[in-house]
ModelCIF file with pLDDT and N, C-alpha, C, O atoms, coordinates in Angstrom:
data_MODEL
#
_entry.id   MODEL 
#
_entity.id                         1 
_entity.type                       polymer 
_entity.pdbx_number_of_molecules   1 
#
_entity_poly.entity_id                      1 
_entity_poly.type                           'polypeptide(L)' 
_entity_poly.nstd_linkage                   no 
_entity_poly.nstd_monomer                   no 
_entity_poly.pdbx_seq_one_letter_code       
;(UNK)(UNK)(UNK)(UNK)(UNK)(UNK)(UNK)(UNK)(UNK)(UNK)(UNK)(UNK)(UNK)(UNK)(UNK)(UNK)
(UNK)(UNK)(UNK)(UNK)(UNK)(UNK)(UNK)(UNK)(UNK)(UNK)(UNK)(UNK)(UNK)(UNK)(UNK)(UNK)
(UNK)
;
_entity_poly.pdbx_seq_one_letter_code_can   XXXXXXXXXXXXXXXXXXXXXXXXXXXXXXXXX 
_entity_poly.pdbx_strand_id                 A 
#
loop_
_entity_poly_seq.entity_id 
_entity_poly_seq.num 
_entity_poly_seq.mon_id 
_entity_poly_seq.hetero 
1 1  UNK n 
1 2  UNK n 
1 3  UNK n 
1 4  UNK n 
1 5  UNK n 
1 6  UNK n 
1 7  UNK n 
1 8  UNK n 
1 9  UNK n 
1 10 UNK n 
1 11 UNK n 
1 12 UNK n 
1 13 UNK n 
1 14 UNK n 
1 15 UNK n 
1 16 UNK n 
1 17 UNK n 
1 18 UNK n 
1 19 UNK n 
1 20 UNK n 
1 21 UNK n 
1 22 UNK n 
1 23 UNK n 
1 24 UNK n 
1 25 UNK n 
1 26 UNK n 
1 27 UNK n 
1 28 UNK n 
1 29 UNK n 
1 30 UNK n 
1 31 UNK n 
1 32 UNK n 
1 33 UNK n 
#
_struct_asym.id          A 
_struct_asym.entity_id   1 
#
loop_
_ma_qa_metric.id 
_ma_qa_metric.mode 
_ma_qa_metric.name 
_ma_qa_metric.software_group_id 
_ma_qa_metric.type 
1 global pLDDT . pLDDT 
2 local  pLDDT . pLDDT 
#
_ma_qa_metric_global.metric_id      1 
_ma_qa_metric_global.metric_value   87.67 
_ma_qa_metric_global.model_id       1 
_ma_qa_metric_global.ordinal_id     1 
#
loop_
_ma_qa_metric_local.label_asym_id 
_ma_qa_metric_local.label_comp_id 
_ma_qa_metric_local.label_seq_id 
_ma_qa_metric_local.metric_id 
_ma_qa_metric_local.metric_value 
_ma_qa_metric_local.model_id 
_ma_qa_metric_local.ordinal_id 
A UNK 1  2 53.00 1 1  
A UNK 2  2 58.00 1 2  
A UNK 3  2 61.00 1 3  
A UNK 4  2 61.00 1 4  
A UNK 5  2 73.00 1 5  
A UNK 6  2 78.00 1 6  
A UNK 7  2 86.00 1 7  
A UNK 8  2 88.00 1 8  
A UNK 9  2 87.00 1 9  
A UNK 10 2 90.00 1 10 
A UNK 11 2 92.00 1 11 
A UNK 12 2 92.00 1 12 
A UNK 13 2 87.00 1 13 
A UNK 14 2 85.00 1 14 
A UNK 15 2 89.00 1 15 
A UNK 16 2 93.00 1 16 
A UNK 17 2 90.00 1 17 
A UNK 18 2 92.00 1 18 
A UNK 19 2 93.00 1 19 
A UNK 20 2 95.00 1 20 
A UNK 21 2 95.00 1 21 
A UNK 22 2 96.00 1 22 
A UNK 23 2 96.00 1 23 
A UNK 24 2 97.00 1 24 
A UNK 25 2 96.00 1 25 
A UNK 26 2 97.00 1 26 
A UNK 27 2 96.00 1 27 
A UNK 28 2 95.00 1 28 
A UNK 29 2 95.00 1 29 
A UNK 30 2 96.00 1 30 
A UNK 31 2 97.00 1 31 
A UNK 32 2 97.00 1 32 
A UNK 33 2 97.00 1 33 
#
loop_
_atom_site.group_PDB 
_atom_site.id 
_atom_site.type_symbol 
_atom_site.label_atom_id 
_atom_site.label_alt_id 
_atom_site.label_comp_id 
_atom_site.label_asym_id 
_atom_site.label_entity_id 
_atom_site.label_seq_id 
_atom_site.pdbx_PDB_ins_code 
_atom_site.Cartn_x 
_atom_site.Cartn_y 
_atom_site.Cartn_z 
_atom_site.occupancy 
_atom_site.B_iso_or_equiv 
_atom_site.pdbx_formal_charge 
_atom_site.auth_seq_id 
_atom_site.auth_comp_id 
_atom_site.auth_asym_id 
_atom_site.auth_atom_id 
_atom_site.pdbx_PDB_model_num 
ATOM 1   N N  . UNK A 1 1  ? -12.239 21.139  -0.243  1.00 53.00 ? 1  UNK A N  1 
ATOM 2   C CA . UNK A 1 1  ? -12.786 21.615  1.018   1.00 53.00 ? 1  UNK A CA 1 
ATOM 3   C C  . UNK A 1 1  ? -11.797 21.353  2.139   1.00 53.00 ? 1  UNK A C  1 
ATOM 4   O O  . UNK A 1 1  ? -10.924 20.486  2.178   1.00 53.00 ? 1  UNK A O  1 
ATOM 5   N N  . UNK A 1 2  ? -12.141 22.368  3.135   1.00 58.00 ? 2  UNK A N  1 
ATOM 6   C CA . UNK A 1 2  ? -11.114 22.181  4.202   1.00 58.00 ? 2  UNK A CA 1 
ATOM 7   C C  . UNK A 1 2  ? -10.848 20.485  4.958   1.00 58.00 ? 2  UNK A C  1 
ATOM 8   O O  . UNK A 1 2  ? -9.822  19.844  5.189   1.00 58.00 ? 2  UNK A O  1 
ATOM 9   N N  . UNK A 1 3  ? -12.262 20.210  5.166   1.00 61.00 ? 3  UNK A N  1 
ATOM 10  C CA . UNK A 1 3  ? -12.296 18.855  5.656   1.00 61.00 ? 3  UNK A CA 1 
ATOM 11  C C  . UNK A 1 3  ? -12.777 17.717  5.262   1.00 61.00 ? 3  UNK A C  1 
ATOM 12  O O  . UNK A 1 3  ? -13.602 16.896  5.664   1.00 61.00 ? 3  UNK A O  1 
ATOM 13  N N  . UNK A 1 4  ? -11.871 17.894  4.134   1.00 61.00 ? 4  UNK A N  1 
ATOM 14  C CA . UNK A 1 4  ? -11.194 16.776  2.567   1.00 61.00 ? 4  UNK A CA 1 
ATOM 15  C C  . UNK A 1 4  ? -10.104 16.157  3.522   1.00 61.00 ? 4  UNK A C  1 
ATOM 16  O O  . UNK A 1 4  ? -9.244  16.714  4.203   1.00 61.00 ? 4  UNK A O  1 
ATOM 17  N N  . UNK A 1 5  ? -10.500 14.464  3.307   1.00 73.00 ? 5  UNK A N  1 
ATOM 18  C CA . UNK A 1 5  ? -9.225  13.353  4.156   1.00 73.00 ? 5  UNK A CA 1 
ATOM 19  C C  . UNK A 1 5  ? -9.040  12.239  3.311   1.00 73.00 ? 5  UNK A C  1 
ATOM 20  O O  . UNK A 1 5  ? -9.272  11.841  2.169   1.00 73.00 ? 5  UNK A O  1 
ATOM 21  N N  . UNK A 1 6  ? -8.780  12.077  3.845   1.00 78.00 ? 6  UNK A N  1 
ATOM 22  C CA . UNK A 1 6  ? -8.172  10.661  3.259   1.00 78.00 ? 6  UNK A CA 1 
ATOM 23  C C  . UNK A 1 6  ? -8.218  9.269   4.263   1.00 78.00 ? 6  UNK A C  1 
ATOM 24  O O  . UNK A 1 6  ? -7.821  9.337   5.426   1.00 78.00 ? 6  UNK A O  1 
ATOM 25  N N  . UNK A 1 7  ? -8.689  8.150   3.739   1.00 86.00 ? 7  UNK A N  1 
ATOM 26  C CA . UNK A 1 7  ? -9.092  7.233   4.795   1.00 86.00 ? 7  UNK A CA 1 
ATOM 27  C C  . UNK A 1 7  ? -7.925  5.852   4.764   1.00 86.00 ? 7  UNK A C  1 
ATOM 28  O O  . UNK A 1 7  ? -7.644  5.694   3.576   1.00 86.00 ? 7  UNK A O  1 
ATOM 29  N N  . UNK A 1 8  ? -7.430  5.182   5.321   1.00 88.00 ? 8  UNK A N  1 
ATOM 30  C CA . UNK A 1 8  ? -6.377  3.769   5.506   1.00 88.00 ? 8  UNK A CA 1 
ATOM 31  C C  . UNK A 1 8  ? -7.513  2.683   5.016   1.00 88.00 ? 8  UNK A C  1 
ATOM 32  O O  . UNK A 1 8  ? -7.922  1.812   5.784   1.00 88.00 ? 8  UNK A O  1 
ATOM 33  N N  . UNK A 1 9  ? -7.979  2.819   3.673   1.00 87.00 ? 9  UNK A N  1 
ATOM 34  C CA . UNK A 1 9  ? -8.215  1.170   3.493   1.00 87.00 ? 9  UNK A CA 1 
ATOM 35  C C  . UNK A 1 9  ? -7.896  -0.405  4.372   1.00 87.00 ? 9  UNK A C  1 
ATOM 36  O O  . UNK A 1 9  ? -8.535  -1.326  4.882   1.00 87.00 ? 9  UNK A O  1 
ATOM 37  N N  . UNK A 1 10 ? -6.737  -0.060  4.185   1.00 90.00 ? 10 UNK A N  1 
ATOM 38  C CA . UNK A 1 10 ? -6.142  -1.724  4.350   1.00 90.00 ? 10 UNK A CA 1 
ATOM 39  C C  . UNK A 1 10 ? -4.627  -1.562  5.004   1.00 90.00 ? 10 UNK A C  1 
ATOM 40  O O  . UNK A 1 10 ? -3.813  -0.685  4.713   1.00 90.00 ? 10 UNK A O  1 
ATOM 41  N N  . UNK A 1 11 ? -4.482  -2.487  5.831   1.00 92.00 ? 11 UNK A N  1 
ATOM 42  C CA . UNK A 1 11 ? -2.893  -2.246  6.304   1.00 92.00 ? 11 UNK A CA 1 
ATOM 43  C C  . UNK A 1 11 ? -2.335  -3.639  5.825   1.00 92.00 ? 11 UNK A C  1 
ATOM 44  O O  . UNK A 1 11 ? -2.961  -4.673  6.055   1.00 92.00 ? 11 UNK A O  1 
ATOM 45  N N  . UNK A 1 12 ? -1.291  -3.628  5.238   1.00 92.00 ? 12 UNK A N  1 
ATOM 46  C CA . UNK A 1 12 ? -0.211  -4.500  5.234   1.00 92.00 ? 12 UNK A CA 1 
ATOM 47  C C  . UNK A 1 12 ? 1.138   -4.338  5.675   1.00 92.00 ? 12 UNK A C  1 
ATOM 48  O O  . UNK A 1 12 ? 2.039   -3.755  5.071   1.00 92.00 ? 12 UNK A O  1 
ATOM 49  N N  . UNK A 1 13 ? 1.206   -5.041  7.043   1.00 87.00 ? 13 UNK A N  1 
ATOM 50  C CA . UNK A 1 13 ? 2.349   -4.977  8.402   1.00 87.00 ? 13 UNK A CA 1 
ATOM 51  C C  . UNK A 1 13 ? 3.493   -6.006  8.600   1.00 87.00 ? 13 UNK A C  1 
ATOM 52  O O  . UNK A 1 13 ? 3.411   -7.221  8.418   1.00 87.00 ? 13 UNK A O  1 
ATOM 53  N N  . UNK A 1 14 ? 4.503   -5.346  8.979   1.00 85.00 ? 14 UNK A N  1 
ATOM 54  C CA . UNK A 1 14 ? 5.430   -6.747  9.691   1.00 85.00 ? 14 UNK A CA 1 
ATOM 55  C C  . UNK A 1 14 ? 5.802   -7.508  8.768   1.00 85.00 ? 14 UNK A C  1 
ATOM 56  O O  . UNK A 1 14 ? 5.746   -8.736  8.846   1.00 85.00 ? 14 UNK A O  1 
ATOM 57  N N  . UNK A 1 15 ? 6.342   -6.693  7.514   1.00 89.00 ? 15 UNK A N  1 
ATOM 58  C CA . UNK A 1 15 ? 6.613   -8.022  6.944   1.00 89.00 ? 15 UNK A CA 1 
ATOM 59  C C  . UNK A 1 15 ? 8.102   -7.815  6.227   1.00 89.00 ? 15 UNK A C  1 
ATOM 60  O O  . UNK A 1 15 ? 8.829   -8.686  5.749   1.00 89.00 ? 15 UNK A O  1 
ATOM 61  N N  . UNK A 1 16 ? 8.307   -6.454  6.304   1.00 93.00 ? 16 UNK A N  1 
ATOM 62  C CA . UNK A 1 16 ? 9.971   -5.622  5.955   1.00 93.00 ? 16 UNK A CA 1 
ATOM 63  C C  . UNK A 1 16 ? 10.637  -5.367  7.021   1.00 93.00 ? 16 UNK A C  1 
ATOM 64  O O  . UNK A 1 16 ? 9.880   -4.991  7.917   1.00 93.00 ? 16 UNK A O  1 
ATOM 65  N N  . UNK A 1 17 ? 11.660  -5.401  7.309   1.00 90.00 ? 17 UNK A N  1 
ATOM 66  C CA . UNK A 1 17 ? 12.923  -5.488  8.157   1.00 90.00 ? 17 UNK A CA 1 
ATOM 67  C C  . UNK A 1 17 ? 13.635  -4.099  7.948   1.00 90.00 ? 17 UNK A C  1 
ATOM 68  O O  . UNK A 1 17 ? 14.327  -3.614  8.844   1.00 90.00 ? 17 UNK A O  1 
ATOM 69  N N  . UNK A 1 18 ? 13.461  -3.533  6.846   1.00 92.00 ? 18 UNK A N  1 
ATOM 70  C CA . UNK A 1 18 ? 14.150  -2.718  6.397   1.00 92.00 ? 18 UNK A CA 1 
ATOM 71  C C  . UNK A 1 18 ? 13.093  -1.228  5.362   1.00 92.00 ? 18 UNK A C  1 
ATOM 72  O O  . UNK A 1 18 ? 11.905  -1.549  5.378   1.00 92.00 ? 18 UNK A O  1 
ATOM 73  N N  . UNK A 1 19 ? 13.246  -0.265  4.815   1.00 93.00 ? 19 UNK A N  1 
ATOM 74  C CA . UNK A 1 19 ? 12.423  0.602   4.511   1.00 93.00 ? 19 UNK A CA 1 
ATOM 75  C C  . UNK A 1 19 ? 12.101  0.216   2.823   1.00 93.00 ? 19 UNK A C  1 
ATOM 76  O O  . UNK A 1 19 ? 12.924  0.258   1.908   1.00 93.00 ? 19 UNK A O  1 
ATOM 77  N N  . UNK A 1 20 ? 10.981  -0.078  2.756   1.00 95.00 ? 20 UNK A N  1 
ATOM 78  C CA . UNK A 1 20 ? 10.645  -0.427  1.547   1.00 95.00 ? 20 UNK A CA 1 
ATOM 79  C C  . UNK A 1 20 ? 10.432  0.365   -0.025  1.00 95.00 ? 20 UNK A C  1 
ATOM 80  O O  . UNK A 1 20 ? 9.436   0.958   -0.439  1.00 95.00 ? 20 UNK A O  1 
ATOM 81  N N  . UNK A 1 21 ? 11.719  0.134   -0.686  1.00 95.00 ? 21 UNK A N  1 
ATOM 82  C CA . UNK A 1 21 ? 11.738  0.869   -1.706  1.00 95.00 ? 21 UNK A CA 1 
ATOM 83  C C  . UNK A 1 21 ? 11.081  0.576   -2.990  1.00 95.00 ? 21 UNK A C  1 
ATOM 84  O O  . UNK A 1 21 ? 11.465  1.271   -3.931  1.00 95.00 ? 21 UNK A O  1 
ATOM 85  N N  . UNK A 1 22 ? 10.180  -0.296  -3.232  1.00 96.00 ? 22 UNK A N  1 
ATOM 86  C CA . UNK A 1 22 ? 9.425   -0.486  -4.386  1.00 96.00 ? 22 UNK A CA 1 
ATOM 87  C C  . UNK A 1 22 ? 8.365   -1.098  -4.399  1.00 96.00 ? 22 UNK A C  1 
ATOM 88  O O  . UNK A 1 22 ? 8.590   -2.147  -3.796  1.00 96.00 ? 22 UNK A O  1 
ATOM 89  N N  . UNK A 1 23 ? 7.179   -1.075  -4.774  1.00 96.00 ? 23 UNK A N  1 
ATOM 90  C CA . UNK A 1 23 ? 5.747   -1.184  -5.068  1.00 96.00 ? 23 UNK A CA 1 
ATOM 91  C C  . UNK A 1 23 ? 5.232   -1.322  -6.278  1.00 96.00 ? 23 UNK A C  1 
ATOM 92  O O  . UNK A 1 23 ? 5.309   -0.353  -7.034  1.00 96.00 ? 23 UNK A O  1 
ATOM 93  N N  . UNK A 1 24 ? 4.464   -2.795  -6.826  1.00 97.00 ? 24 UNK A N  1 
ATOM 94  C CA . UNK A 1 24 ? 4.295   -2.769  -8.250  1.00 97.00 ? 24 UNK A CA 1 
ATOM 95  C C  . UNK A 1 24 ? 3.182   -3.712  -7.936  1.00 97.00 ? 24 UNK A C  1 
ATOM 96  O O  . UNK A 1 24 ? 3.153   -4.634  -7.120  1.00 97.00 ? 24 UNK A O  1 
ATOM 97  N N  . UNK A 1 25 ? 1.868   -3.084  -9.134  1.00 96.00 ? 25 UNK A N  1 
ATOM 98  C CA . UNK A 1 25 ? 1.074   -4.241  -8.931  1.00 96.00 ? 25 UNK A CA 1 
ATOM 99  C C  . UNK A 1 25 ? 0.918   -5.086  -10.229 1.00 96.00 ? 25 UNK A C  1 
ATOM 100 O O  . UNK A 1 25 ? 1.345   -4.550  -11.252 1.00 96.00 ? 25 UNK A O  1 
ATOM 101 N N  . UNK A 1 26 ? 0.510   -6.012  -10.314 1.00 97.00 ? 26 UNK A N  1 
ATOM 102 C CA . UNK A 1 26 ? 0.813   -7.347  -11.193 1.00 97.00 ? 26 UNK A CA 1 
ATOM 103 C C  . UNK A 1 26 ? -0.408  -7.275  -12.158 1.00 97.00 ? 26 UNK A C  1 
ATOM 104 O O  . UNK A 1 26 ? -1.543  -7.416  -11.703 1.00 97.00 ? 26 UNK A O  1 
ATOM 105 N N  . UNK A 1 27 ? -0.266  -7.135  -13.016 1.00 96.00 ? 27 UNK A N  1 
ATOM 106 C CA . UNK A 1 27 ? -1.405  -7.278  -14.201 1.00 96.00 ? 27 UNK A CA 1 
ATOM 107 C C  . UNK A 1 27 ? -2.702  -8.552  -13.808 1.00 96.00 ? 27 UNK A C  1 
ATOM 108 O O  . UNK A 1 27 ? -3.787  -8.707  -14.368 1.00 96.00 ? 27 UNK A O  1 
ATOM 109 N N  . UNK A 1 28 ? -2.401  -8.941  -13.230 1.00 95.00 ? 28 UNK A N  1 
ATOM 110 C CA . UNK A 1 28 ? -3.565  -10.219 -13.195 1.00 95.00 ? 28 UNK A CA 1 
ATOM 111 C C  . UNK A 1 28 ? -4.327  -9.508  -12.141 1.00 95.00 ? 28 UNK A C  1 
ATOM 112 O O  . UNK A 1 28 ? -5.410  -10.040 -11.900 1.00 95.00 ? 28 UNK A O  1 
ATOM 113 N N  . UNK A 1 29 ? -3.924  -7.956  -11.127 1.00 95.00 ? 29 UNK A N  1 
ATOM 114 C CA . UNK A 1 29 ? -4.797  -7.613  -10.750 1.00 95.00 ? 29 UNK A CA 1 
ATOM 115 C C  . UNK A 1 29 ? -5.179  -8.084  -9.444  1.00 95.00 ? 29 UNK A C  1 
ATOM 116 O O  . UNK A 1 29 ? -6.046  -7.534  -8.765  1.00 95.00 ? 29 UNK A O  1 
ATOM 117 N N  . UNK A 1 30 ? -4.659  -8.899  -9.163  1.00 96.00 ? 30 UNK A N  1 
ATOM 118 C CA . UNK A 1 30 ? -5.178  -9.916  -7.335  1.00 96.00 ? 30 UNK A CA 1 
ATOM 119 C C  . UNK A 1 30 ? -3.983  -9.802  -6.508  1.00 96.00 ? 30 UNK A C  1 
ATOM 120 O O  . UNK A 1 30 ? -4.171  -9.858  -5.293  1.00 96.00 ? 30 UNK A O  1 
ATOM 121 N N  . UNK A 1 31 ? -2.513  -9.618  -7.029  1.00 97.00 ? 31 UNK A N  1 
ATOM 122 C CA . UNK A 1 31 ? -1.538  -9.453  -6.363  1.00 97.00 ? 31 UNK A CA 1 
ATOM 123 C C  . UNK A 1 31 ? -0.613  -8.232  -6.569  1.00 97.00 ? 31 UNK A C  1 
ATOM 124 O O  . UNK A 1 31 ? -1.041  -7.243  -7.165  1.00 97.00 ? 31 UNK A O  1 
ATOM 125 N N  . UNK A 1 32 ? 0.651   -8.284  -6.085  1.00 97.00 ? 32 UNK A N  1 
ATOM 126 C CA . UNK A 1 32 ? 1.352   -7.012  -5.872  1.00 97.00 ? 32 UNK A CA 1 
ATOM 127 C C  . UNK A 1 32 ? 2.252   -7.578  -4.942  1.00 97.00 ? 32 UNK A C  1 
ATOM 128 O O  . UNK A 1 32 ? 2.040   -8.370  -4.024  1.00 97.00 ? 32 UNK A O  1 
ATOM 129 N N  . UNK A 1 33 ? 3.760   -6.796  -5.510  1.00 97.00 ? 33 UNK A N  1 
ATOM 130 C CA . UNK A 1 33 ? 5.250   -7.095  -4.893  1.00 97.00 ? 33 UNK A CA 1 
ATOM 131 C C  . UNK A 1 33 ? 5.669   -5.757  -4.246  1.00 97.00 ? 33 UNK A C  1 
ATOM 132 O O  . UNK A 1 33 ? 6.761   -5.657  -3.687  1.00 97.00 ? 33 UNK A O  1 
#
């Protein structure tokens, strides 16, 4: 449908200096690098 969106859960800020090239989440499921 036309006004199909998409919503920002969660922000995680301020914490790269630089443009972040990789995203992985961790099998145990509670964390992520």
């Amino acid at each position: 449908e036309d006004n199909a969106s998409a919503r920002c859960r969660r922000v995680y800020a301020h914490a790269h200096d630089f443009n972040i090239n990789s995203i992985s989440n961790n099998s145990d499921g509670e964390t992520y690098i």
